[in-house]
Protein backbone atom coordinates (compact mmCIF):
# COMPACT_ATOMS: atom_id res chain seq x y z
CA UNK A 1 0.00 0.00 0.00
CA UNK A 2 1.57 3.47 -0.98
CA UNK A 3 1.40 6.17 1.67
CA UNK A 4 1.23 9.53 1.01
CA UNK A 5 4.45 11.71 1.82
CA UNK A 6 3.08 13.64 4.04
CA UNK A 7 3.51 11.25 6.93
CA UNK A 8 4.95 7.89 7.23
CA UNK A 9 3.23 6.11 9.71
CA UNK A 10 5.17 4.00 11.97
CA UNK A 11 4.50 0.29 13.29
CA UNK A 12 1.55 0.08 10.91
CA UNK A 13 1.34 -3.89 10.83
CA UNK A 14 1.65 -4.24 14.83
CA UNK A 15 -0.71 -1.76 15.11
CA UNK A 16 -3.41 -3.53 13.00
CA UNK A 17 -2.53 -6.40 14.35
CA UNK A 18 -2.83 -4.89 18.35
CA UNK A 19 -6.37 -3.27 17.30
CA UNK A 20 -7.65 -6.54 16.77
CA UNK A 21 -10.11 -5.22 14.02
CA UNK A 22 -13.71 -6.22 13.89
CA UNK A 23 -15.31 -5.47 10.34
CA UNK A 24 -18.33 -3.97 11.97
CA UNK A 25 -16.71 -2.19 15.10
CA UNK A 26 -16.44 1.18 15.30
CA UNK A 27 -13.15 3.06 15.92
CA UNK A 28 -11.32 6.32 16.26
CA UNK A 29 -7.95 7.18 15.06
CA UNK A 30 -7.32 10.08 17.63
CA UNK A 31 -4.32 11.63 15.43
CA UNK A 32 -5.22 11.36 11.67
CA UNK A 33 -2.29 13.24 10.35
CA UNK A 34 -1.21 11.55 6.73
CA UNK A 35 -3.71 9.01 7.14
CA UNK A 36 -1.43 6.08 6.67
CA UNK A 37 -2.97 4.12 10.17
CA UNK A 38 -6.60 4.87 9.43
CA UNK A 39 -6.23 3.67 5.83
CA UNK A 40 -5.12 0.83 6.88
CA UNK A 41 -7.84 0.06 9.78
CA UNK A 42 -10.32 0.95 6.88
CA UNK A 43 -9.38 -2.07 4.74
CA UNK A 44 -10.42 -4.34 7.36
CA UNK A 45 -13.41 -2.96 7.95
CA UNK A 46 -17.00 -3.94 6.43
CA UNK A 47 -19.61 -1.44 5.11
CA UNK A 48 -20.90 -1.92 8.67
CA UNK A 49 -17.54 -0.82 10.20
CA UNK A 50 -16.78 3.27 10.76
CA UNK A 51 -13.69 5.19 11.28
CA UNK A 52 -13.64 8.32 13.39
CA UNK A 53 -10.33 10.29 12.48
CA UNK A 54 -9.55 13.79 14.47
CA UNK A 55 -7.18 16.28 13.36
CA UNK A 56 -6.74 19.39 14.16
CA UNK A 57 -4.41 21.05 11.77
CA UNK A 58 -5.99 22.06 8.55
CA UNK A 59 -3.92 20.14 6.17
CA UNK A 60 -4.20 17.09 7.08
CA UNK A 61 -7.74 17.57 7.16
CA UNK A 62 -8.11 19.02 3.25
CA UNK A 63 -5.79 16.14 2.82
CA UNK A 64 -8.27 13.50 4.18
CA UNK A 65 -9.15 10.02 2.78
CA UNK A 66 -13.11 10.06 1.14
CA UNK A 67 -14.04 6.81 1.79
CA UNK A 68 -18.38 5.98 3.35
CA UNK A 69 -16.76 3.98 5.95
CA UNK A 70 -14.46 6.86 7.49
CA UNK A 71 -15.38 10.51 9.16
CA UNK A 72 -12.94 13.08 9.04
CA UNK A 73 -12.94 15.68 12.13
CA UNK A 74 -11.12 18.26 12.36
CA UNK A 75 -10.77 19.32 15.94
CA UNK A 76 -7.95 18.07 18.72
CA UNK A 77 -8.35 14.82 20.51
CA UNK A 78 -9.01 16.32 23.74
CA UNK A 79 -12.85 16.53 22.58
CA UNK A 80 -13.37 12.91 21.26
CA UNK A 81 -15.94 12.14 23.91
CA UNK A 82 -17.91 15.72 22.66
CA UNK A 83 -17.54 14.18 19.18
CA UNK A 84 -18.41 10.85 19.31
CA UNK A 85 -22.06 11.90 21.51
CA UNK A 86 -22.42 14.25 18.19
CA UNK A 87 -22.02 11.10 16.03
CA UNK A 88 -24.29 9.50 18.38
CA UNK A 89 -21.66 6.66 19.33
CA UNK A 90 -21.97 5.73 22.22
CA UNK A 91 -19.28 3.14 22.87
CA UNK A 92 -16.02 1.92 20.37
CA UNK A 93 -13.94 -1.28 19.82
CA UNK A 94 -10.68 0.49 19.75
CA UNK A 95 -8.62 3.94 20.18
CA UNK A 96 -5.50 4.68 18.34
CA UNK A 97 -3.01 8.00 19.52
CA UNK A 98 0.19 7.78 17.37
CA UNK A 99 2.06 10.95 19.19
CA UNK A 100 4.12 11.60 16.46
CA UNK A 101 4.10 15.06 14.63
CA UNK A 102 4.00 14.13 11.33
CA UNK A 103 7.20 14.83 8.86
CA UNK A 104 5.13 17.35 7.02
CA UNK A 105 5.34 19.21 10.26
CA UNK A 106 9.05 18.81 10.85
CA UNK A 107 9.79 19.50 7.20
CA UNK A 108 7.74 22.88 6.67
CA UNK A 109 9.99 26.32 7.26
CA UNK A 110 6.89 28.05 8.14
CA UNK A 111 5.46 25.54 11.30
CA UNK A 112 8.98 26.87 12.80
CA UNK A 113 9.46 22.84 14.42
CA UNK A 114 12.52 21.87 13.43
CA UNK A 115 16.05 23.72 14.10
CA UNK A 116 17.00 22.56 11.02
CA UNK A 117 15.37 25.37 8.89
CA UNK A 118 15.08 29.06 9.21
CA UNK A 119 11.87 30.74 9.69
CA UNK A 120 9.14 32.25 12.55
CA UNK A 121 8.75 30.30 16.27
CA UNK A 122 5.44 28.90 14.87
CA UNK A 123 4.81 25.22 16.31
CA UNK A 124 0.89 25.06 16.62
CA UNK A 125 -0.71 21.85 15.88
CA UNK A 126 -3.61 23.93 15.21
CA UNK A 127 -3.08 27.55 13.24
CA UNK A 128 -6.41 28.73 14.90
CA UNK A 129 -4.89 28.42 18.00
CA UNK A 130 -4.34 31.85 19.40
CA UNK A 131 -0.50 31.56 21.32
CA UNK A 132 2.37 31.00 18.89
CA UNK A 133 6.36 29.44 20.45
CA UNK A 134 7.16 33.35 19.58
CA UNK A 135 4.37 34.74 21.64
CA UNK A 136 5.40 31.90 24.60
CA UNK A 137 9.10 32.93 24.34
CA UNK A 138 7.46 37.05 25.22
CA UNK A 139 5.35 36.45 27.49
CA UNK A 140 5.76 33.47 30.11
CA UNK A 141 7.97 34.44 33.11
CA UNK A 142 11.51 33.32 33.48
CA UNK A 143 10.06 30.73 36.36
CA UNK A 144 7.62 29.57 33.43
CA UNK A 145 10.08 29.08 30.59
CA UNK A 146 12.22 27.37 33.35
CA UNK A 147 9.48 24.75 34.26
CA UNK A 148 8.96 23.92 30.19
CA UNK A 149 12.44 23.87 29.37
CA UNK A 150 13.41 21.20 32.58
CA UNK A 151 10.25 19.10 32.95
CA UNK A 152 9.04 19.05 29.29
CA UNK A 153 12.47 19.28 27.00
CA UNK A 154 14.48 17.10 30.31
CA UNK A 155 17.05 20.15 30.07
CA UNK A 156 19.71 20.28 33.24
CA UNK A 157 20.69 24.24 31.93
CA UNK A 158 16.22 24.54 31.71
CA UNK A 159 16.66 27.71 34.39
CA UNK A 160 20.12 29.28 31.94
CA UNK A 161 18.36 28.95 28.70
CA UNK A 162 15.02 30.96 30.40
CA UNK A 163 16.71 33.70 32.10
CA UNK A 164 18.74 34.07 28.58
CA UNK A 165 15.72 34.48 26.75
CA UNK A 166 14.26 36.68 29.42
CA UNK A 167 17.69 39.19 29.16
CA UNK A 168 17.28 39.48 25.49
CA UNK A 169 13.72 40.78 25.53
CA UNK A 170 14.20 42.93 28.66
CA UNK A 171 16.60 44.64 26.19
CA UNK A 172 14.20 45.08 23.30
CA UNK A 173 15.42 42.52 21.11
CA UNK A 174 12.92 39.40 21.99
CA UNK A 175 13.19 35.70 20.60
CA UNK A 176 11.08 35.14 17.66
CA UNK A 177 12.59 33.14 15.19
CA UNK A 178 14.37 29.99 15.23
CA UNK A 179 17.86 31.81 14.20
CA UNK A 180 17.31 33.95 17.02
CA UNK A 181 16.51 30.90 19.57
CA UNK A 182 19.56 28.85 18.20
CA UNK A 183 22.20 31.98 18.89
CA UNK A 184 20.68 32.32 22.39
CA UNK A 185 21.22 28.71 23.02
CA UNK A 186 24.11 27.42 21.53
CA UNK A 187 26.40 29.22 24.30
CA UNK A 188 24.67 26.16 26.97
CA UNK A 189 24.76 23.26 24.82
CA UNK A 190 27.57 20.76 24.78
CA UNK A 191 28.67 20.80 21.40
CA UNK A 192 28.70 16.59 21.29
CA UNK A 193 25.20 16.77 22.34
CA UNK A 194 24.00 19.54 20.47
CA UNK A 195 21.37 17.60 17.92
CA UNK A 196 20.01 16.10 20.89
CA UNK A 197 19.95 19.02 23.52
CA UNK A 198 18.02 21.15 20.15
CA UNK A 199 15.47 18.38 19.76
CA UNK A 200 15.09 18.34 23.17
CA UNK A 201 14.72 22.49 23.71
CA UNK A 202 12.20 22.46 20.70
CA UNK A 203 9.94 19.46 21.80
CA UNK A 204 9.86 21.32 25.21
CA UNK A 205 8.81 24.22 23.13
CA UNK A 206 5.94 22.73 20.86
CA UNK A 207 4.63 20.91 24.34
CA UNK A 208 4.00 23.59 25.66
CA UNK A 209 2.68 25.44 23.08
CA UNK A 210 0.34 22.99 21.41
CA UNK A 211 -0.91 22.02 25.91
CA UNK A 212 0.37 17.97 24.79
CA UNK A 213 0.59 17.02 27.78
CA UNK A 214 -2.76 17.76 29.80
CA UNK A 215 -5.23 17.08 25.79
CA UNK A 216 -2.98 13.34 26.58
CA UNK A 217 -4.16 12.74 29.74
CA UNK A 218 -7.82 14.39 28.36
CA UNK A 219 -8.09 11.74 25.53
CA UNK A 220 -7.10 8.55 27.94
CA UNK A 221 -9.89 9.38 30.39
CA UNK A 222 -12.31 10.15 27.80
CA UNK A 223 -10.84 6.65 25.37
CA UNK A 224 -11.27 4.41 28.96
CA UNK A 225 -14.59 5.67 29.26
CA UNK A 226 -15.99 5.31 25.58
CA UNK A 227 -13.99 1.58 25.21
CA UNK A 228 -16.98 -1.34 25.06
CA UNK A 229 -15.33 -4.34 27.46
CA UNK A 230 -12.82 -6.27 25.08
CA UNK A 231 -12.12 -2.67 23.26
CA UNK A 232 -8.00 -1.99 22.60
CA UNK A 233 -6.70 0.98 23.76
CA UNK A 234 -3.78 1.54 21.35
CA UNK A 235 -0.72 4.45 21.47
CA UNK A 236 2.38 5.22 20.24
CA UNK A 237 4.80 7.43 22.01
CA UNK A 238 7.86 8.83 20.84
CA UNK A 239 9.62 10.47 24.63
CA UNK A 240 9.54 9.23 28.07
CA UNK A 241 6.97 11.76 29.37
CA UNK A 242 4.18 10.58 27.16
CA UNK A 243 5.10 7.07 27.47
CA UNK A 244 5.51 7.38 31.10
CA UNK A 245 1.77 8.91 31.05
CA UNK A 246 0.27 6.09 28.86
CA UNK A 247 2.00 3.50 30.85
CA UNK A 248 0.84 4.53 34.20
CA UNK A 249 -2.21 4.90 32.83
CA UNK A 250 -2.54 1.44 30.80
CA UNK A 251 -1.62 -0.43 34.20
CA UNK A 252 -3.58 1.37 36.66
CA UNK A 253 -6.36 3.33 35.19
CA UNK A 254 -5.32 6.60 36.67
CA UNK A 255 -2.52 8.77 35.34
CA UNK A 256 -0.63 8.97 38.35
CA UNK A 257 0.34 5.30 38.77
CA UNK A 258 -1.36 5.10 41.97
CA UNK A 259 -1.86 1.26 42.44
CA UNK A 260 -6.09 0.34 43.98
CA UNK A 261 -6.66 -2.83 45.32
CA UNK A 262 -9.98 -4.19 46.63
CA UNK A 263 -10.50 -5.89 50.62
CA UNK A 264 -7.97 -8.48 49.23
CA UNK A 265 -5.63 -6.84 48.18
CA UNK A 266 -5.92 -7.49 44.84
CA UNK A 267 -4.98 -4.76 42.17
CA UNK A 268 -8.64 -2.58 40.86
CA UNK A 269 -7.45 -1.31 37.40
CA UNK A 270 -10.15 -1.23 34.25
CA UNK A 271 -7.22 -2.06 31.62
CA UNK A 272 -5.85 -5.62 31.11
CA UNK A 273 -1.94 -4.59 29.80
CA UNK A 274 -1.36 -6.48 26.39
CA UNK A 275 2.70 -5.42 26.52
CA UNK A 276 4.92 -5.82 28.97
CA UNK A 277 7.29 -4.17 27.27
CA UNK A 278 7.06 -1.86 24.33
CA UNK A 279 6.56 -2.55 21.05
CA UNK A 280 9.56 -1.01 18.75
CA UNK A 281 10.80 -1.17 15.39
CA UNK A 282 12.48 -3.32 13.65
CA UNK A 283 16.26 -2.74 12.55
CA UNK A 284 14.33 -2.45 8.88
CA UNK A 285 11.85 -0.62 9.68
CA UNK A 286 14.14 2.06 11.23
CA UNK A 287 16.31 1.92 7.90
CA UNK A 288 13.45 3.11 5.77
CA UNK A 289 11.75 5.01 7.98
CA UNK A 290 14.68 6.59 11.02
CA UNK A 291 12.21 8.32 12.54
CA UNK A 292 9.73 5.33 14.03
CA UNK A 293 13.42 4.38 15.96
CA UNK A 294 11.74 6.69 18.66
CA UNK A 295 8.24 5.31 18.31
CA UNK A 296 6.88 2.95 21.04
CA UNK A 297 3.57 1.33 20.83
CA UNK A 298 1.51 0.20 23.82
CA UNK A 299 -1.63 -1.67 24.01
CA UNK A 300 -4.61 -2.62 26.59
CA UNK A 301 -7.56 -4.12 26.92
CA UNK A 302 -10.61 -2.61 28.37
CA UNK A 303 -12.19 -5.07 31.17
């Protein structure tokens, strides 16, 4: 099957196979992007089957398939549950989240997500979306920029990169492009790092822009409570604070990890863990496609 080039989708054959497909269920694919998973979940599906597929950024949703089994909607994940009531669905057989931001992203100048090209501090997932990295960068307190760049990009110099920024714009000359963020920078990073410690600095960046983090833990709750019993809960991460979210989640029920247990002490949790471990790509996989390298995929069962 040829996928389109705006997104290569990554473990797409263990992520069929995890969903466990039933021709006539009824699914979402909570992160549509290219299109390349929910294509794929379509073909197994009969005329009796449906496809939910959110998106919120505007080309991906132009760019959607047409097909009477699949409905395109174009809003962020966080408002599935809102969605699926509109549809009138009241329960599904299976949630997908791949995490990924989708090459297309990475490879447009103008989304400003990659350090790679030149161009504005854009990063929204969603151009409607009123805050851009720029506007972040000129208006959150040094505290604030301290919080996102240590807890969200996993920075030790988080606190020296925000009071940087902070200096610059006290003296009239603010951050708002990606040169400008790379010259502030550069004088903290260790030069054999620096690819990493970038990537790291701009995912804390688009996090925190795009509010990742808390629409995450949103869609979870709201997938765990719209799963039928037997229904696969099924995501793919790509750092260790979403994958620490969705495996706390997966094994407990509650995002914090906090372990319930009934008179007997036997664990209370409303998801049965299908992997123990992660699922990863292949050595071949990661040749044709380096960026899934990052990608893991968990799955659960709904009790």
């Amino acid at each position: 099957m040829t996928q389109p080039a705006y997104h290569v989708p990554a473990l797409l054959p263990q992520t069929v196979e995890a969903l466990d497909i039933k021709p006539d269920g009824i699914y979402i694919d909570a992160t549509y992007g290219g299109g390349g998973h929910s294509r794929a979940i379509v073909e197994h599906l009969s005329p009796a089957g449906h496809l939910y597929g959110f998106d919120q950024d505007d080309e991906a949703v132009a760019g959607a398939m047409n097909d009477d089994r699949f409905t395109i909607v174009y809003s962020n994940f966080r408002f599935m549950a809102n969605f699926m009531r509109f549809y009138g669905v009241e329960s599904v057989d299976g949630v997908l989240a791949d995490l990924g931001v989708s090459f297309h992203h990475f490879d447009d100048p103008d989304r400003g997500f990659s350090f790679r090209w030149s161009g504005n501090l854009d990063m929204r997932m969603n151009r409607r979306a009123r805050h851009s990295a720029a506007d972040l960068l000129a208006q959150r307190s040094e505290d604030e920029l301290a919080r996102a760049f240590t807890l969200l990009g996993e920075l030790k110099q988080g606190r020296r990169i925000a009071a940087a920024i902070v200096k610059r714009r006290s003296e009239g000359n603010p951050v708002t492009t990606v040169e400008q963020l790379l010259e502030v920078c550069r004088p903290m990073i260790n030069p054999a790092r620096e690819k990493k410690e970038l990537a790291q600095i701009f995912q804390a960046l688009r996090i925190e822009v795009n509010g990742e983090l808390d629409a995450l833990a949103s869609m979870l709750n709201q997938a765990l409570a719209l799963l039928r019993p037997g229904g696969r809960l099924a995501v793919i991460t790509y750092h260790s604070l979403e994958d620490r979210l969705v495996k706390n989640f997966m094994r407990t029920g509650n995002l914090e990890g906090e372990r319930k247990t009934d008179f007997y002490g036997r664990t209370i949790a409303p998801l049965r863990m299908l992997t123990s471990k992660p699922i990863v790509a292949d050595d071949e996989e990661i040749e044709n496609n380096p960026r899934s390298r990052s990608a893991k995929l968990r799955v659960a069962e709904k009790l």
